[in-house]
C-alpha atoms as a PDB file:
ATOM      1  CA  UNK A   1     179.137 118.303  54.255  1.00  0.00           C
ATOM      2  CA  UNK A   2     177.628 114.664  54.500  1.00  0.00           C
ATOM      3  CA  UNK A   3     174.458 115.708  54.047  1.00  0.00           C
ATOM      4  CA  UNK A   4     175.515 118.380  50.822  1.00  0.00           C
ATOM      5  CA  UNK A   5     177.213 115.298  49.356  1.00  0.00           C
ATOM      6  CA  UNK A   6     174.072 112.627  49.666  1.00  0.00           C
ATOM      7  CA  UNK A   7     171.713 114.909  48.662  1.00  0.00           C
ATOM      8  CA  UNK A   8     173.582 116.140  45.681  1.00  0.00           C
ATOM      9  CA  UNK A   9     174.679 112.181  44.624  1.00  0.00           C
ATOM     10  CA  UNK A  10     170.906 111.358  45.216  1.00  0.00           C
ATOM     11  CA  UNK A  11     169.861 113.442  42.335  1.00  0.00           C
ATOM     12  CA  UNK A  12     172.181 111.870  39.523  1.00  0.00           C
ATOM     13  CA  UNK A  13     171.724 108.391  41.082  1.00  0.00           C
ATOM     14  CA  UNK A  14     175.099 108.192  42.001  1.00  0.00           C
ATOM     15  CA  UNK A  15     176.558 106.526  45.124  1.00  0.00           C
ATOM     16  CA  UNK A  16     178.044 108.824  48.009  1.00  0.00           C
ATOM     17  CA  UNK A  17     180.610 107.864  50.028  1.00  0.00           C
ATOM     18  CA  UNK A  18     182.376 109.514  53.152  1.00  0.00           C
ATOM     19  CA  UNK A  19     185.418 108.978  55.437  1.00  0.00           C
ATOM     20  CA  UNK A  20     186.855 110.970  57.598  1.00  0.00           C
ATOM     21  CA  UNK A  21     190.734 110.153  59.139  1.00  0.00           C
ATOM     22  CA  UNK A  22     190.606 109.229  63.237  1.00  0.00           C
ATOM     23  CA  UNK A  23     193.154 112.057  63.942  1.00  0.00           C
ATOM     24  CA  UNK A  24     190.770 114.873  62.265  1.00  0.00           C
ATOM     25  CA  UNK A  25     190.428 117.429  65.034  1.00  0.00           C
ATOM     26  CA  UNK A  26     186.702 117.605  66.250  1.00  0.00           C
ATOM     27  CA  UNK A  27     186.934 121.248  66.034  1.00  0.00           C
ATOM     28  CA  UNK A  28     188.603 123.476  64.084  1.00  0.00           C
ATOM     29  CA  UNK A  29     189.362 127.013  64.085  1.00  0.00           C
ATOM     30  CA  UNK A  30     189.505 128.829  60.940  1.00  0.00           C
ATOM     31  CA  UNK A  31     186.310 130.611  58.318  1.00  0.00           C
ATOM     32  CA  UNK A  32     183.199 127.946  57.967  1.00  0.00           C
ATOM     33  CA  UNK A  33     181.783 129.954  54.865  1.00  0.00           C
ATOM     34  CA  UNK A  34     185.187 129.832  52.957  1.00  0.00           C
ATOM     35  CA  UNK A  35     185.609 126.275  53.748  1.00  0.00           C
ATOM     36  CA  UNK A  36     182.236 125.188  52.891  1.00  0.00           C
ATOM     37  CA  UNK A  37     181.870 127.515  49.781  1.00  0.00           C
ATOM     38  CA  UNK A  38     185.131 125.758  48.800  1.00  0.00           C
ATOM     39  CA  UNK A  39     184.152 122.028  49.066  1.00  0.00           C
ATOM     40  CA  UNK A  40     180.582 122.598  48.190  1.00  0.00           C
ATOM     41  CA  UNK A  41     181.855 123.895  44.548  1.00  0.00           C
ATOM     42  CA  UNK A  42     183.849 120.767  44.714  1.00  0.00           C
ATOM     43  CA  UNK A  43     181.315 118.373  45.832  1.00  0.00           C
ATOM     44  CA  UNK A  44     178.849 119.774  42.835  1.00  0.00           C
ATOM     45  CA  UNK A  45     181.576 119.351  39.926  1.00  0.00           C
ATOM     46  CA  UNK A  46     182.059 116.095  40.591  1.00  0.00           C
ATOM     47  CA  UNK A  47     178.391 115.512  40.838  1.00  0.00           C
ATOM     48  CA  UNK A  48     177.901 116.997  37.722  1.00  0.00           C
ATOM     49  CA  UNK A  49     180.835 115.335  35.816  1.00  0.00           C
ATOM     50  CA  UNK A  50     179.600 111.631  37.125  1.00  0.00           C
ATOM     51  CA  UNK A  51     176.585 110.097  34.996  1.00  0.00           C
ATOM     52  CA  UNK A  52     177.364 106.606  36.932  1.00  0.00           C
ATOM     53  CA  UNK A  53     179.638 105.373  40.008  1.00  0.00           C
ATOM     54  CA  UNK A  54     180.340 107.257  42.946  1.00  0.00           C
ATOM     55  CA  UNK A  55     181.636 110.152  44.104  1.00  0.00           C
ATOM     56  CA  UNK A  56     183.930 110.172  47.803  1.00  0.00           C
ATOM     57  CA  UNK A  57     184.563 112.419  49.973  1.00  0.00           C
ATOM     58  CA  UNK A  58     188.008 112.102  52.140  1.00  0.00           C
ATOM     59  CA  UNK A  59     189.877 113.963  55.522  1.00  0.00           C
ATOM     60  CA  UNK A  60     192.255 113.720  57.073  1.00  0.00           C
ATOM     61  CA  UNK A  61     194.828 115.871  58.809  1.00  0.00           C
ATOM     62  CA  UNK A  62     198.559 117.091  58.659  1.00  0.00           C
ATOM     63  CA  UNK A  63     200.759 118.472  60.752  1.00  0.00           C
ATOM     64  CA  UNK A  64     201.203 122.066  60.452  1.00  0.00           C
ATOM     65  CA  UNK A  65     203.433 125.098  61.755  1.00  0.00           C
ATOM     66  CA  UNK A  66     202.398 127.102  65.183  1.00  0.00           C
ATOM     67  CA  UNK A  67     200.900 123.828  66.258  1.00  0.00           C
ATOM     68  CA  UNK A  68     198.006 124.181  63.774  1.00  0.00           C
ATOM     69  CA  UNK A  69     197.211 121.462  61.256  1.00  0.00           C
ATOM     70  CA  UNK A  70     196.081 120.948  57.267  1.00  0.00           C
ATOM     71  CA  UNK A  71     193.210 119.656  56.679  1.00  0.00           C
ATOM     72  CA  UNK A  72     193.637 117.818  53.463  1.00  0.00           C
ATOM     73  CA  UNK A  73     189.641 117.055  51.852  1.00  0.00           C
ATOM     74  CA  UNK A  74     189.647 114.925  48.898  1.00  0.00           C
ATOM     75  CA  UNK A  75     186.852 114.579  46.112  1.00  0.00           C
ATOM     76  CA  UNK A  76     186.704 111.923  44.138  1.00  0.00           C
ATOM     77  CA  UNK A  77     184.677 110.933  40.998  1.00  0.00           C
ATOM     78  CA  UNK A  78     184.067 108.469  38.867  1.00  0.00           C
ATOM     79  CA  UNK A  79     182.655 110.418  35.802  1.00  0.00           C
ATOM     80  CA  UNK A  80     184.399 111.922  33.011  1.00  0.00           C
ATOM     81  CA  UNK A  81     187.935 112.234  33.782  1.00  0.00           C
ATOM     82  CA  UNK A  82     190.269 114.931  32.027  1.00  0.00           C
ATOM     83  CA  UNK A  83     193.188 114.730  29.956  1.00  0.00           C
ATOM     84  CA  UNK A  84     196.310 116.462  30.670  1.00  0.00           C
ATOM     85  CA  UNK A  85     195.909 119.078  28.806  1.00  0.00           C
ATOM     86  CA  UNK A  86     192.473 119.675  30.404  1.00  0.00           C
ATOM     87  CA  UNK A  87     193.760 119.652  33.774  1.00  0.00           C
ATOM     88  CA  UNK A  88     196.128 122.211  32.600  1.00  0.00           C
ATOM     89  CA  UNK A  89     193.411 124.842  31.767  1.00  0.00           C
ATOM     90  CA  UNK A  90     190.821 124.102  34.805  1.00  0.00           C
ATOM     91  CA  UNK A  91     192.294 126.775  36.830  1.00  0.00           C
ATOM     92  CA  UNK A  92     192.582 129.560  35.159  1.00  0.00           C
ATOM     93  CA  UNK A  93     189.611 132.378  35.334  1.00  0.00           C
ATOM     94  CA  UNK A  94     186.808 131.812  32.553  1.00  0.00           C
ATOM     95  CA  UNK A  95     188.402 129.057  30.888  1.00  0.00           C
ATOM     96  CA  UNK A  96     186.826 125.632  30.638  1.00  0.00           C
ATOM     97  CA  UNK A  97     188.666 122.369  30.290  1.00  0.00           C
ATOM     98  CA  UNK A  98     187.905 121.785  26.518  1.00  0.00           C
ATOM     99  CA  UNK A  99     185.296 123.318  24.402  1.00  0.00           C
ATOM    100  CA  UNK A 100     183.409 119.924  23.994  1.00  0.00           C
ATOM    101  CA  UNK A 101     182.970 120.033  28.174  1.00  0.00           C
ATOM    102  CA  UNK A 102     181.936 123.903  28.356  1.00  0.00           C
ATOM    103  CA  UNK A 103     178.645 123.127  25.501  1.00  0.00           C
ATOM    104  CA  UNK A 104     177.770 119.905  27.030  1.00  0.00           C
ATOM    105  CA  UNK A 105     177.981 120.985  30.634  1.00  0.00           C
ATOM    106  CA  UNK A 106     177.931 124.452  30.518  1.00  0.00           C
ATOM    107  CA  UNK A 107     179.614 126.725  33.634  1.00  0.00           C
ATOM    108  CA  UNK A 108     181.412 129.872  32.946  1.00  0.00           C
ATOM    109  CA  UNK A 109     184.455 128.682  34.261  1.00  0.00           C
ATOM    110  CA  UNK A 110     185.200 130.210  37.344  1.00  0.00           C
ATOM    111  CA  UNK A 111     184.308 127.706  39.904  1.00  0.00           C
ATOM    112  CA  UNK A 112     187.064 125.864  40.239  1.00  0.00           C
ATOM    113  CA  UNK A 113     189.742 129.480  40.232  1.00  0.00           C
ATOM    114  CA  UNK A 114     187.908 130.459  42.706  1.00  0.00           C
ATOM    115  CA  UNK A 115     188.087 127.541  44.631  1.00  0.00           C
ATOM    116  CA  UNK A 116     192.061 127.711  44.420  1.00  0.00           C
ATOM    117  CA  UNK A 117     192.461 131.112  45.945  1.00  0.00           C
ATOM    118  CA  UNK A 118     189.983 130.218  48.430  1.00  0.00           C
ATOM    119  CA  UNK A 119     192.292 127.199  49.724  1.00  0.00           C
ATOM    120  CA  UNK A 120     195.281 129.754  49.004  1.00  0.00           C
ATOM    121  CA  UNK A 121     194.183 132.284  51.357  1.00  0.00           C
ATOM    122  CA  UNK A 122     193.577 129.722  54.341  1.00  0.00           C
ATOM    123  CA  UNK A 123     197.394 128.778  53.697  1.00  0.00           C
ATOM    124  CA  UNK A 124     196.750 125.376  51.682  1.00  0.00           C
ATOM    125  CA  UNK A 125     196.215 124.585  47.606  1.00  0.00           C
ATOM    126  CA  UNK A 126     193.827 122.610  45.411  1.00  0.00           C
ATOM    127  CA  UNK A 127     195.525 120.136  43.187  1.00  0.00           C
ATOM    128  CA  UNK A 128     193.966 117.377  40.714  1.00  0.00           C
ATOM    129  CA  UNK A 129     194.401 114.363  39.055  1.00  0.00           C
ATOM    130  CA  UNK A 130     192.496 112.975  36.788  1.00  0.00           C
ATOM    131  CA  UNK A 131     192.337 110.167  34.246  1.00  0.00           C
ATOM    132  CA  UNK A 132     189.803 110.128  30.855  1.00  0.00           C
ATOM    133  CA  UNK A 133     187.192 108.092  31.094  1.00  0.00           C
ATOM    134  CA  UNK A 134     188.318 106.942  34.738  1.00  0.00           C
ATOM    135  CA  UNK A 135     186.980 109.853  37.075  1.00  0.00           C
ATOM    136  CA  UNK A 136     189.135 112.832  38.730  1.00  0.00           C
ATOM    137  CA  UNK A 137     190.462 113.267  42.107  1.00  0.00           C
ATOM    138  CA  UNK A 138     191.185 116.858  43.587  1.00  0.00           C
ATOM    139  CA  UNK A 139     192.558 117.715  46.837  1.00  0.00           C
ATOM    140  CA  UNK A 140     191.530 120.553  49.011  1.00  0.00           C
ATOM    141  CA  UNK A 141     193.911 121.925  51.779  1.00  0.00           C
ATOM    142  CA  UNK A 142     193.922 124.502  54.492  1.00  0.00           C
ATOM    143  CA  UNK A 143     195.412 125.457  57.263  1.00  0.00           C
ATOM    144  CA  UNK A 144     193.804 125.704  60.403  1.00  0.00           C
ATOM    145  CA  UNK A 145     194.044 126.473  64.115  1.00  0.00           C
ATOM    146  CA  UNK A 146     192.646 123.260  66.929  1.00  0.00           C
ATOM    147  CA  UNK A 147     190.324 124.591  68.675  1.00  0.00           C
ATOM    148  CA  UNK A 148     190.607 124.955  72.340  1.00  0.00           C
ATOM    149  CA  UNK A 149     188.813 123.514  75.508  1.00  0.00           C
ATOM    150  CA  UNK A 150     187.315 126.835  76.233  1.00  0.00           C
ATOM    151  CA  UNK A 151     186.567 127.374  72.445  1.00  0.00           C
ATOM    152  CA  UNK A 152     184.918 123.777  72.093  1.00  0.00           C
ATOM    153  CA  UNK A 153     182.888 124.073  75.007  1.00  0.00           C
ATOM    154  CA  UNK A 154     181.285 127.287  73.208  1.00  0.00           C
ATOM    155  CA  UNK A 155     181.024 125.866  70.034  1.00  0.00           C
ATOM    156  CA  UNK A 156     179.096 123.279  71.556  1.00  0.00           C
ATOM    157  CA  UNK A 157     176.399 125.612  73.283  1.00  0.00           C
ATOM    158  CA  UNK A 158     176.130 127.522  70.375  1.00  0.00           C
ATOM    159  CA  UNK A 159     175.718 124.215  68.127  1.00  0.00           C
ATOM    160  CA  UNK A 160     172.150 124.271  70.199  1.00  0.00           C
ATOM    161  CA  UNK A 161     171.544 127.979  69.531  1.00  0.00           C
ATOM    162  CA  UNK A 162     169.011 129.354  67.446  1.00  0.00           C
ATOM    163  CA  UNK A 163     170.056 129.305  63.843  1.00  0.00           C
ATOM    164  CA  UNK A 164     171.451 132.635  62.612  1.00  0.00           C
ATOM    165  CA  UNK A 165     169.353 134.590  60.744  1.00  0.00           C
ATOM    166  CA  UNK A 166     170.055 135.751  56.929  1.00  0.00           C
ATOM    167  CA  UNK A 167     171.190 138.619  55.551  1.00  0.00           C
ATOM    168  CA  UNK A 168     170.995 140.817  52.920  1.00  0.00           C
ATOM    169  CA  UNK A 169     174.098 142.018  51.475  1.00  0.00           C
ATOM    170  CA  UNK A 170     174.030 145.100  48.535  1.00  0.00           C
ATOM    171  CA  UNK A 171     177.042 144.977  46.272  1.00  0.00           C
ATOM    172  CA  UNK A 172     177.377 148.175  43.703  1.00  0.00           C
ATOM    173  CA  UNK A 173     179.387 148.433  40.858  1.00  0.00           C
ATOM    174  CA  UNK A 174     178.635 151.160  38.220  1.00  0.00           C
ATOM    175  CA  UNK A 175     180.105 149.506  35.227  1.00  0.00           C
ATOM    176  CA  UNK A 176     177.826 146.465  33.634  1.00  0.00           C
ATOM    177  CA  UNK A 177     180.444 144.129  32.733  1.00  0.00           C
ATOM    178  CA  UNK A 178     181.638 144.663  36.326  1.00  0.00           C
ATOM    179  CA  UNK A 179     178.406 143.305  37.588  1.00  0.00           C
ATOM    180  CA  UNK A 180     178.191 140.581  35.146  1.00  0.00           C
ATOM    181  CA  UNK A 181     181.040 139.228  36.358  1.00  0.00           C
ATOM    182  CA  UNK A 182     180.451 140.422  40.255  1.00  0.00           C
ATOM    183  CA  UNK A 183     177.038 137.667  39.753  1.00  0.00           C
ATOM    184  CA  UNK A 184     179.338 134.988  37.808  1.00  0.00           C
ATOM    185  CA  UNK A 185     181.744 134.827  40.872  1.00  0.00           C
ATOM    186  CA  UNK A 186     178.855 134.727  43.693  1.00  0.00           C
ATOM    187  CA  UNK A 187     176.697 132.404  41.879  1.00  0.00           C
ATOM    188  CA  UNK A 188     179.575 130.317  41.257  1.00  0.00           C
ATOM    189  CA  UNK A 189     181.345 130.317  44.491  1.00  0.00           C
ATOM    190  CA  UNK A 190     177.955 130.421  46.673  1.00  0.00           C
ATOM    191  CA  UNK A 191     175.232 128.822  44.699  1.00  0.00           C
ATOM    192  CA  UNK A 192     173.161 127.542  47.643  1.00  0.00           C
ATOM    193  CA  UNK A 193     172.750 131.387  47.615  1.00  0.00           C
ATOM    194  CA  UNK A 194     170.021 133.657  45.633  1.00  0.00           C
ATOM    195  CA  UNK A 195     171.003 136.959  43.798  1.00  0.00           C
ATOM    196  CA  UNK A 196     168.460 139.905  42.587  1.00  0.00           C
ATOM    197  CA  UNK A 197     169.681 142.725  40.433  1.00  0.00           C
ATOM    198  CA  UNK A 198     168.713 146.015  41.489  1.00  0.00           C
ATOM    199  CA  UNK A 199     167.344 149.345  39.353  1.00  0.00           C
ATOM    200  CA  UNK A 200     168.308 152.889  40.352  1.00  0.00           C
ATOM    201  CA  UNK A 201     165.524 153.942  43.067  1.00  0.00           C
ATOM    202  CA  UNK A 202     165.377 150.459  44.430  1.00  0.00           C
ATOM    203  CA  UNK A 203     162.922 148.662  42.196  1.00  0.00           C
ATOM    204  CA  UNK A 204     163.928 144.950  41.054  1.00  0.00           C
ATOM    205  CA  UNK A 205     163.775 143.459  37.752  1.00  0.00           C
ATOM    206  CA  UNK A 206     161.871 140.902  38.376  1.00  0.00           C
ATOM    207  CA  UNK A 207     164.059 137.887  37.951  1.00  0.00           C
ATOM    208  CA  UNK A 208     164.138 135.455  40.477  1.00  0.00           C
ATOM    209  CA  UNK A 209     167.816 134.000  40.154  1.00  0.00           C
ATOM    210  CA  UNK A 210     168.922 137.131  41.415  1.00  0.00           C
ATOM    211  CA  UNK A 211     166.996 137.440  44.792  1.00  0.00           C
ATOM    212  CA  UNK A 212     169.114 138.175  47.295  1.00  0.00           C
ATOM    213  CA  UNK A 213     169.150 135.405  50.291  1.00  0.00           C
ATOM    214  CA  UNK A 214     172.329 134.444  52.700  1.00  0.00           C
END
């Protein structure tokens, strides 16, 4: 994720920072395309919302039940900041946090409620705060399993591994609306990723946000 965040901050001219707690486990057990879906989406909105300043990335780690732990990622900004009535809209599905923010930022307002049940189904939350003017902080959490000796050990041989290959992956839905929203979530919640709309028999239509590439 240092590398997402450096690259991103270099291309608003914004300063990246990173720190991660001593007691973060080295390796963690738990689903690498949630988790990086999740703080990638993160990493970009505060991009986005920062003209100036810098934007920080933060871990560290909680104790947790079954001998697992939290991992607790924070992303701060120093951009635009929300008020509190802002903050209370962000999460819900195809809302944006004021009118003024959706027409000069644009977004279709899913990002960040997608985000939330991401962290809710790995057991943790995503909270803000957030001051106008002053920048936003939100805080990522999930809960995860420590990895192993065993597990390490073959996380580290397969660190050196080829790189896995892409896929391909065909999602139907018959009803248009369905599929307008079906490309809103996986744009928003994987937009590393490339999406191509299909015709009946196979053809494509030709445009190239929608090529398919994982």
């Amino acid at each position: 994720m240092a590398e997402t965040l450096t690259a991103r901050a270099e291309t608003k001219g914004v300063r990246a920072e990173l720190s991660i707690a001593s007691g973060v486990p080295e390796l963690l057990v738990g689903d690498p395309v949630r988790l990086r879906a999740a703080l990638e989406n993160l990493i970009d909105n505060a991009v986005k919302f920062t003209a100036q300043g810098v934007v920080r990335l933060e871990s560290r780690a909680e104790r947790a039940a079954r001998g697992r732990v939290k991992l607790v990622v924070t992303v701060t900004d120093s951009g635009i900041g929300l008020s509190r009535a802002e903050v209370r809209r962000l999460f819900r599905p195809f809302a944006q946090a004021s009118a003024e923010i959706a027409r000069r930022y644009g977004g279709a307002g899913l990002g960040l409620a997608v985000v939330k049940l991401l962290a809710k189904s790995m057991g943790g939350d995503l909270t803000v705060t957030s001051t106008p003017g002053r920048g936003s902080s939100f805080r990522f959490s999930a809960v995860l399993a420590i990895a192993h000796a065993d597990t390490a050990e073959r996380a580290r041989l397969d660190h050196g591994a080829a790189p896995a290959r892409r896929l391909a992956i065909l999602c139907v839905e018959d009803n248009p609306y369905g599929r307008v929203i079906l490309n809103t979530i996986l744009t928003e919640a994987w937009a590393s990723h490339r999406f191509r709309r299909l015709r009946r028999g196979g053809g494509c239509r030709g445009d190239a946000r929608f090529t398919t590439r994982c």
